[in-house]
Protein backbone atom coordinates (compact mmCIF):
# COMPACT_ATOMS: atom_id res chain seq x y z
CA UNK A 1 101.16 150.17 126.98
CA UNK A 2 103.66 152.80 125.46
CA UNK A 3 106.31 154.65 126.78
CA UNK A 4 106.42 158.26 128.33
CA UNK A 5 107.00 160.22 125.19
CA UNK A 6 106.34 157.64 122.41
CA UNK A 7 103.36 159.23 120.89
CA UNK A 8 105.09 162.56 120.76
CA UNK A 9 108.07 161.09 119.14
CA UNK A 10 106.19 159.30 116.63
CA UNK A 11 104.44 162.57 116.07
CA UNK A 12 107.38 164.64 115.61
CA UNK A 13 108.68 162.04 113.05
CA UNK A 14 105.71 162.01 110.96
CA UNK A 15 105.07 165.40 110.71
CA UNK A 16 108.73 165.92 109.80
CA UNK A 17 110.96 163.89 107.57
CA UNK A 18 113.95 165.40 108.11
CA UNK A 19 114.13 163.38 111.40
CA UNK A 20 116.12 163.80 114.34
CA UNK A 21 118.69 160.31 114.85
CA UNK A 22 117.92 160.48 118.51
CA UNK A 23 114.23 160.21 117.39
CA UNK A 24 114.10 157.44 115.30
CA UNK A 25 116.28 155.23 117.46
CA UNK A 26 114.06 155.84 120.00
CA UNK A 27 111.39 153.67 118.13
CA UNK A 28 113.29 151.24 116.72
CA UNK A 29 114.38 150.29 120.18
CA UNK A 30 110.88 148.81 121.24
CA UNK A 31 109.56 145.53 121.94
CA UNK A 32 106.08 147.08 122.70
CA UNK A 33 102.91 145.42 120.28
CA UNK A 34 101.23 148.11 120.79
CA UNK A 35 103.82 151.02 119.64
CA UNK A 36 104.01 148.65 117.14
CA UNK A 37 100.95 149.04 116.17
CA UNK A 38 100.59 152.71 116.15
CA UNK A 39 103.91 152.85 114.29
CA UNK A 40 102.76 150.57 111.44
CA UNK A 41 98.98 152.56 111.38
CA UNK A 42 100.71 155.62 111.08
CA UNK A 43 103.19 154.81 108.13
CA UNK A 44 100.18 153.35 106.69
CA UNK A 45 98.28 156.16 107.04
CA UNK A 46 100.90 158.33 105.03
CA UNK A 47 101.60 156.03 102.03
CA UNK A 48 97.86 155.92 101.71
CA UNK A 49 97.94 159.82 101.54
CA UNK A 50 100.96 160.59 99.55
CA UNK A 51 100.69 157.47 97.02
CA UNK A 52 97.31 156.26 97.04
CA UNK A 53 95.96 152.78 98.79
CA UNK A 54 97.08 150.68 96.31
CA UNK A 55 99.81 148.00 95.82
CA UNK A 56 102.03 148.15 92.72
CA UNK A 57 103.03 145.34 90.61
CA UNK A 58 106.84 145.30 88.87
CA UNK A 59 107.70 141.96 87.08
CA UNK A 60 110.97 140.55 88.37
CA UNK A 61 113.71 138.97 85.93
CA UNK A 62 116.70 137.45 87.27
CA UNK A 63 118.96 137.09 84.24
CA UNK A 64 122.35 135.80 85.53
CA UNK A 65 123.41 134.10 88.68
CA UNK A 66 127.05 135.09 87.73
CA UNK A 67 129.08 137.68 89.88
CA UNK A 68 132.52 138.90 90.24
CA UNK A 69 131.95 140.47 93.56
CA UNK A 70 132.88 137.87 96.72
CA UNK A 71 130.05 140.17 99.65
CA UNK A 72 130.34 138.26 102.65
CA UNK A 73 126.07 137.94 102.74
CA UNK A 74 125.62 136.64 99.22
CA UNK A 75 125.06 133.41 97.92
CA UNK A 76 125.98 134.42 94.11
CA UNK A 77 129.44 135.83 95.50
CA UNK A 78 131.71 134.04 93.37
CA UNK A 79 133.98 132.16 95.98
CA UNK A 80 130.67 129.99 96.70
CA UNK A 81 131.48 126.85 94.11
CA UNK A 82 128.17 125.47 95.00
CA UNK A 83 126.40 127.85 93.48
CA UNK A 84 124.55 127.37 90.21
CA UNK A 85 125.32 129.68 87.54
CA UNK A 86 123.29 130.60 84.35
CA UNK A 87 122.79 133.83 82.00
CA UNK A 88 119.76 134.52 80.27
CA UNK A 89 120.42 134.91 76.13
CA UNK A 90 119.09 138.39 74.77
CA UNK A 91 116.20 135.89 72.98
CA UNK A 92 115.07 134.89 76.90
CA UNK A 93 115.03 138.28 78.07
CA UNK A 94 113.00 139.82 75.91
CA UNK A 95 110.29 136.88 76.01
CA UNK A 96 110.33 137.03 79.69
CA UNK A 97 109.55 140.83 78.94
CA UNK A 98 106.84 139.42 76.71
CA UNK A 99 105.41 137.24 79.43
CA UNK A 100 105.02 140.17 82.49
CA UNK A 101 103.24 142.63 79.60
CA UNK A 102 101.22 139.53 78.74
CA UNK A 103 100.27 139.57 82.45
CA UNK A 104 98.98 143.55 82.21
CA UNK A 105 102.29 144.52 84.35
CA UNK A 106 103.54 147.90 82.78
CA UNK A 107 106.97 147.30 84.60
CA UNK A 108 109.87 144.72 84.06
CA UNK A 109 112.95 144.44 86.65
CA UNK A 110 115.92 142.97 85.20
CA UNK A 111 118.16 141.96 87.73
CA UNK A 112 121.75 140.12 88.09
CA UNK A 113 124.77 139.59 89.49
CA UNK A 114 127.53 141.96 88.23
CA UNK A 115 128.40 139.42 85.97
CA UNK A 116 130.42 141.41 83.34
CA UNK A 117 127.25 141.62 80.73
CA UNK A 118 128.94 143.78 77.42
CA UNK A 119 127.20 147.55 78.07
CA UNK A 120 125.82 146.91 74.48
CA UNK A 121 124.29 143.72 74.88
CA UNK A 122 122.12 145.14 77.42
CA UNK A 123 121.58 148.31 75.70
CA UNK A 124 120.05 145.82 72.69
CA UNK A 125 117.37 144.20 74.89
CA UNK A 126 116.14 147.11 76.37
CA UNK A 127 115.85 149.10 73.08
CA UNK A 128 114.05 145.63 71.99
CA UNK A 129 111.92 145.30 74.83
CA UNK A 130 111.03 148.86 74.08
CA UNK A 131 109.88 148.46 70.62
CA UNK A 132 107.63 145.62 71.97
CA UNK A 133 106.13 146.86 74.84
CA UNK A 134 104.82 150.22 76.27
CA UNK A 135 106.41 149.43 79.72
CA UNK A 136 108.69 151.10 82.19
CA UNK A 137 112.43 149.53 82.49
CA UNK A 138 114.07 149.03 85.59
CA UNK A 139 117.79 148.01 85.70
CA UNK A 140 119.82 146.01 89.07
CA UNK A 141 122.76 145.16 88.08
CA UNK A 142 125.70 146.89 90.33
CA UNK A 143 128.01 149.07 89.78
CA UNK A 144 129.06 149.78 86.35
CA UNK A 145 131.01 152.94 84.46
CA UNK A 146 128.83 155.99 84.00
CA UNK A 147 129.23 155.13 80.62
CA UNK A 148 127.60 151.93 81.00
CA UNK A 149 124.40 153.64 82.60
CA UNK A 150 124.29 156.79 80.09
CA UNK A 151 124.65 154.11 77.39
CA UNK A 152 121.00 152.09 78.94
CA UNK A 153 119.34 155.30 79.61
CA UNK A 154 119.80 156.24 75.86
CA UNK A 155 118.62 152.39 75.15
CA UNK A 156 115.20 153.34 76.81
CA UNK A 157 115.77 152.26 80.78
CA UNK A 158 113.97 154.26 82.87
CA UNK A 159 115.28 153.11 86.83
CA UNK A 160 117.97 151.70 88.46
CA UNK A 161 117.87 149.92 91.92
CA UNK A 162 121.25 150.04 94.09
CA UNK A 163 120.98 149.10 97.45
CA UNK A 164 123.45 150.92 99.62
CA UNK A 165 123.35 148.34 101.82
CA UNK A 166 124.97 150.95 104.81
CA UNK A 167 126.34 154.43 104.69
CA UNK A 168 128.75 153.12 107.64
CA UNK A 169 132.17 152.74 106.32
CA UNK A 170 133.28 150.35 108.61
CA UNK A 171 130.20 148.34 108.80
CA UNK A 172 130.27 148.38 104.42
CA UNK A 173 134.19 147.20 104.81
CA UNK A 174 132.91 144.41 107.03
CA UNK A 175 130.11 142.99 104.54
CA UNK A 176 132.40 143.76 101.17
CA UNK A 177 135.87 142.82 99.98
CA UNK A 178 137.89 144.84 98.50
CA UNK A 179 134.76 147.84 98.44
CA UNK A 180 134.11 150.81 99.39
CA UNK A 181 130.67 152.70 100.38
CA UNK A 182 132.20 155.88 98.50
CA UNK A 183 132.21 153.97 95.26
CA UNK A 184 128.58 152.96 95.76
CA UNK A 185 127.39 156.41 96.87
CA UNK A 186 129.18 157.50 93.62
CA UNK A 187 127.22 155.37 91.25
CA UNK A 188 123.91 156.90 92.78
CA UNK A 189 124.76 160.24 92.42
CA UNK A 190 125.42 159.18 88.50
CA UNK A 191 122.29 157.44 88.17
CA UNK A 192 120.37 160.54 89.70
CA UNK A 193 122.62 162.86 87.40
CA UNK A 194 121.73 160.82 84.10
CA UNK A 195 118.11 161.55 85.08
CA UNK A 196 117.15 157.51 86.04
CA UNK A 197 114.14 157.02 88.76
CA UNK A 198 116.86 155.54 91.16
CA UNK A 199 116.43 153.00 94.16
CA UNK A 200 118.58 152.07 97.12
CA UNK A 201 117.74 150.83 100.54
CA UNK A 202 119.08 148.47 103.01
CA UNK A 203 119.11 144.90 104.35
CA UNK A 204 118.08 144.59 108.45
CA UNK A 205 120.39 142.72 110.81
CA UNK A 206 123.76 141.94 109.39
CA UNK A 207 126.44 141.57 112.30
CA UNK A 208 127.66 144.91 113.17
CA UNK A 209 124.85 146.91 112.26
CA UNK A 210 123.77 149.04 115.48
CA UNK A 211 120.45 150.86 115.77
CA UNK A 212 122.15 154.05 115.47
CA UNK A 213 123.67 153.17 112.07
CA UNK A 214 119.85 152.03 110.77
CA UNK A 215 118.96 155.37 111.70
CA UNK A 216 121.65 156.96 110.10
CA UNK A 217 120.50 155.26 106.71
CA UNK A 218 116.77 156.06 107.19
CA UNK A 219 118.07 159.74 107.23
CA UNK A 220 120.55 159.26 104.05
CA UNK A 221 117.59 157.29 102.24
CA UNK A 222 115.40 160.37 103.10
CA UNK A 223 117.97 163.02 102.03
CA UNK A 224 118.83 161.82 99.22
CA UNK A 225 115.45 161.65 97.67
CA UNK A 226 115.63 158.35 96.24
CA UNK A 227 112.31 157.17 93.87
CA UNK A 228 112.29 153.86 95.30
CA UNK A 229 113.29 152.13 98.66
CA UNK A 230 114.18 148.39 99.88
CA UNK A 231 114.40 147.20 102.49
CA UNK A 232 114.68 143.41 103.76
CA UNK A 233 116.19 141.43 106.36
CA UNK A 234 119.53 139.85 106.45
CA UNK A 235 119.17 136.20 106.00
CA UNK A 236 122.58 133.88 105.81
CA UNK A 237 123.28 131.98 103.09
CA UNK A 238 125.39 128.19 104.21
CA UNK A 239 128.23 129.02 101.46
CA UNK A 240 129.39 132.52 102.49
CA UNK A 241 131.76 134.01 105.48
CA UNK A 242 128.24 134.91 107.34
CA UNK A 243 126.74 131.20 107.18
CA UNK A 244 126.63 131.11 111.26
CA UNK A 245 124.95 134.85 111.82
CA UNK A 246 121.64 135.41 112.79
CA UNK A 247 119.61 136.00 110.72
CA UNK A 248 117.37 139.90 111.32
CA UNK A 249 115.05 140.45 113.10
CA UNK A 250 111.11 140.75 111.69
CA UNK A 251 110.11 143.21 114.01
CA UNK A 252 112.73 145.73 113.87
CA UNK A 253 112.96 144.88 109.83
CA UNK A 254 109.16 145.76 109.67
CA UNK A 255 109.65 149.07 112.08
CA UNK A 256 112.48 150.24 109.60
CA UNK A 257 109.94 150.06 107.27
CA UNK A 258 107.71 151.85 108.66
CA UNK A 259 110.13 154.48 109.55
CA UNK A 260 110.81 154.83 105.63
CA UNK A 261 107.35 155.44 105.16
CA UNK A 262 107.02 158.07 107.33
CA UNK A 263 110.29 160.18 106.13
CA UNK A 264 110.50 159.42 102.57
CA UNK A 265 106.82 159.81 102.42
CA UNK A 266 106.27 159.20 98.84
CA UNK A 267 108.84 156.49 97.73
CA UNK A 268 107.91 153.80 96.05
CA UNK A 269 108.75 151.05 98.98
CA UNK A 270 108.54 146.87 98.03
CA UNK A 271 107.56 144.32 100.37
CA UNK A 272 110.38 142.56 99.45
CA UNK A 273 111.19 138.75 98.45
CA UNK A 274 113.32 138.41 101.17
CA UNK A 275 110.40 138.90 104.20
CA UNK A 276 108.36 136.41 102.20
CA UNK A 277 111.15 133.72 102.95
CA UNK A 278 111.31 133.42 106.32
CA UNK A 279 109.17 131.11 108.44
CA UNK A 280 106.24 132.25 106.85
CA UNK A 281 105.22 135.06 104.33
CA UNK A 282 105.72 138.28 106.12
CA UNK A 283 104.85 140.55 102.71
CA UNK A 284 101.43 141.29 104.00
CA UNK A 285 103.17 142.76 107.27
CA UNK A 286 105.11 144.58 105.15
CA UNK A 287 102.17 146.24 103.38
CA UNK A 288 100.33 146.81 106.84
CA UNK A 289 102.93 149.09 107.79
CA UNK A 290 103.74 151.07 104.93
CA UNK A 291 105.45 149.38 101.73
CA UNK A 292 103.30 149.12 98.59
CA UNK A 293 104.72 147.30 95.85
CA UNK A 294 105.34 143.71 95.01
CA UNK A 295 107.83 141.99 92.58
CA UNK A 296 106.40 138.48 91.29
CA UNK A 297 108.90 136.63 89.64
CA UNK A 298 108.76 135.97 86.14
CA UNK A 299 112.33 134.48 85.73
CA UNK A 300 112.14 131.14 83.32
CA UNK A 301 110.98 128.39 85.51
CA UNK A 302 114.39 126.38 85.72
CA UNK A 303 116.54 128.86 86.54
CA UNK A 304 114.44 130.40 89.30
CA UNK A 305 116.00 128.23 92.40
CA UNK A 306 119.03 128.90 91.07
CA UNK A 307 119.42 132.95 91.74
CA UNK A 308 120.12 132.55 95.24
CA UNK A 309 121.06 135.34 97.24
CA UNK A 310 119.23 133.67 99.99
CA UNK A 311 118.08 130.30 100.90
CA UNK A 312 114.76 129.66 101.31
CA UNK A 313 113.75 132.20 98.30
CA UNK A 314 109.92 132.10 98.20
CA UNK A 315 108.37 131.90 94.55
CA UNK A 316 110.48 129.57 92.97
CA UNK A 317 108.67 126.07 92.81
CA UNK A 318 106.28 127.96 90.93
CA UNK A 319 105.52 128.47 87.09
CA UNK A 320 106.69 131.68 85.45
CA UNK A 321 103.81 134.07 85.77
CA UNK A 322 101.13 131.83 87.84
CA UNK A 323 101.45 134.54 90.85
CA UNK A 324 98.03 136.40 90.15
CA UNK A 325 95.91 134.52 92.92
CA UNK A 326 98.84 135.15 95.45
CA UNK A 327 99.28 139.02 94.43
CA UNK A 328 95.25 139.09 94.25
CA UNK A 329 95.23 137.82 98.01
CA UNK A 330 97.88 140.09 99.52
CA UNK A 331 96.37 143.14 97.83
CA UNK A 332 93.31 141.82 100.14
CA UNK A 333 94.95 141.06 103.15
CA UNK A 334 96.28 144.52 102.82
CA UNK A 335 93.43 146.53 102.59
CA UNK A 336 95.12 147.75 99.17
CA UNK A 337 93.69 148.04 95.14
CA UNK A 338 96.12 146.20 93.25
CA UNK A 339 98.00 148.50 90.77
CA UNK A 340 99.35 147.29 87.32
CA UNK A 341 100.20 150.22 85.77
CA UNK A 342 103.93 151.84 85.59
CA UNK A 343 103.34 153.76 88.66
CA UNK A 344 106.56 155.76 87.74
CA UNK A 345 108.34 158.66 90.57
CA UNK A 346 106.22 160.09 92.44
CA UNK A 347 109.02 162.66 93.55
CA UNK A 348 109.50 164.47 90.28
CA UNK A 349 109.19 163.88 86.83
CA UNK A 350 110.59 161.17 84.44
CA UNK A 351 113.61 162.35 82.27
């Protein structure tokens, strides 16, 4: 059964974007399989419309485990002393660059702690991994001067992922020391200024987060026009201030999903790591209600269990690059063509 009003709601919120808050809180609060079900079918329905039926391949590179941030969800914070810490040399980089091209991807993430990396250093792979390789660049590494990003956009980069994490202020003061969400909505605006495909998003079910303030992020995520979107649920890592929490919820992860589908339409939106390492693999549920793009792991085999954010990271046991029957069988499962290409913005044209 649904509720009196739900299929007017859900109509009112997929044939408009610009979504009332009242609205979307409405169908995050439901514990109904079968409003489940029409929510998911219907954010399916519009990625399949405004980006095609087809699941996107990036190549994931985790290049340093170091950070000098101390966020109370994250196992690379650096008061965790358990952690294990590594940094990729340029040399590793670029053949891990080699080894996602070699595996017809047409997009490399390179992701990492903010672990102080010289702006030049970085600037020197990509402008090497760009001589190599026709292939899109995409850049996670925090927040650094404008100079920094101007400097890697010159160098050939192309995108730059920056999860928000929450436009609350208290709620952001809560998760990070020290931090403030102003600072982090800054460096988006920059990246979107120096003409970068940028991505943000959000993580489900840290303590404090209220439905009302998820869907006062779906609304800034929609606003602000962002390329690409993730989203994930909180899971606590043993070594940091949020080691007894609970870890979010599937359902409500998977319905704020969906309700990113429906107002940012044509986003590019991952099915990310972090709902493949639960209990089980949730990436296909992911998929089934709206997300379309996957992130294999291609960091060097013995560094892989050591870029924990999370424990229980899925993909790490495994060696570099042997993913294709796995991303083969969740295309399936999904109904969905797999798609190797650089599937760049979809919301306006690359600078």
């Amino acid at each position: 059964m649904t509720r009196p009003g739900f299929t007017d709601c859900l109509e009112r919120v997929r044939e408009n974007p610009d979504a009332a808050q009242e609205d979307l809180v409405f169908l995050l609060n439901n514990e109904s399989p079968k409003e489940d079900a029409l929510l998911f079918a219907a954010a399916a329905d519009v990625r399949d419309r405004y980006c095609g039926a087809r699941m996107v391949l990036r190549g994931l590179v985790e290049f340093s485990s170091y950070c000098g941030n101390t966020c109370h969800y994250c196992g690379l914070n650096r008061a965790n002393g358990k952690a294990e810490r590594y940094r990729l040399t340029p040399d590793e980089m670029v053949e891990s660059a080699r080894l996602v091209w070699d595996a017809g991807i047409h997009t490399i993430v390179l992701q990492a702690g903010e672990d102080g990396m010289p702006a030049e250093t970085l600037a020197d792979v990509i402008s090497r991994i760009k001589s190599e390789h026709d292939m899109a660049i995409t850049l996670s590494v925090g927040e650094r001067p404008r100079a920094d990003y101007a400097r890697w956009k010159d160098a050939g980069a192309d995108r730059y992922l920056l999860r928000v994490e929450t436009t609350d202020p208290a709620l952001y003061a809560s998760l990070h020391d020290g931090r403030t969400v102003e600072t982090r909505l800054a460096c988006l605006d920059t990246l979107q200024e120096l003409g970068y495909q940028t991505g943000s998003g959000f993580m489900v079910g840290p303590p404090g987060q209220t439905l009302d303030i998820i869907a006062q992020d779906i609304r800034f995520l929609a606003q602000r026009e962002y390329d690409m979107i993730g989203i994930g649920p909180f899971i606590p890592h043993p070594e940091t201030p949020l080691a007894h929490a609970k870890t979010g919820d599937l359902k409500l992860t998977l319905r704020t999903v969906a309700l990113i589908r429906l107002t940012s339409r044509n986003a590019w939106l991952p099915a990310t790591t972090a709902l493949g390492s639960l209990d089980q693999d949730y990436r296909v549920d992911a998929l089934r209600a709206g997300a379309n793009v996957v992130m294999p792991n291609f960091s060097p085999a013995d560094v892989k269990k050591k870029y924990e954010i999370y424990p229980g990271k899925r993909c790490v046991t495994e060696q570099t690059g042997a993913c294709a029957g796995c991303m083969a069988g969740l295309a399936l499962a999904a109904g969905l063509e797999l798609d190797y290409s650089r599937a760049d913005s979809l919301k306006r044209v690359p600078v």
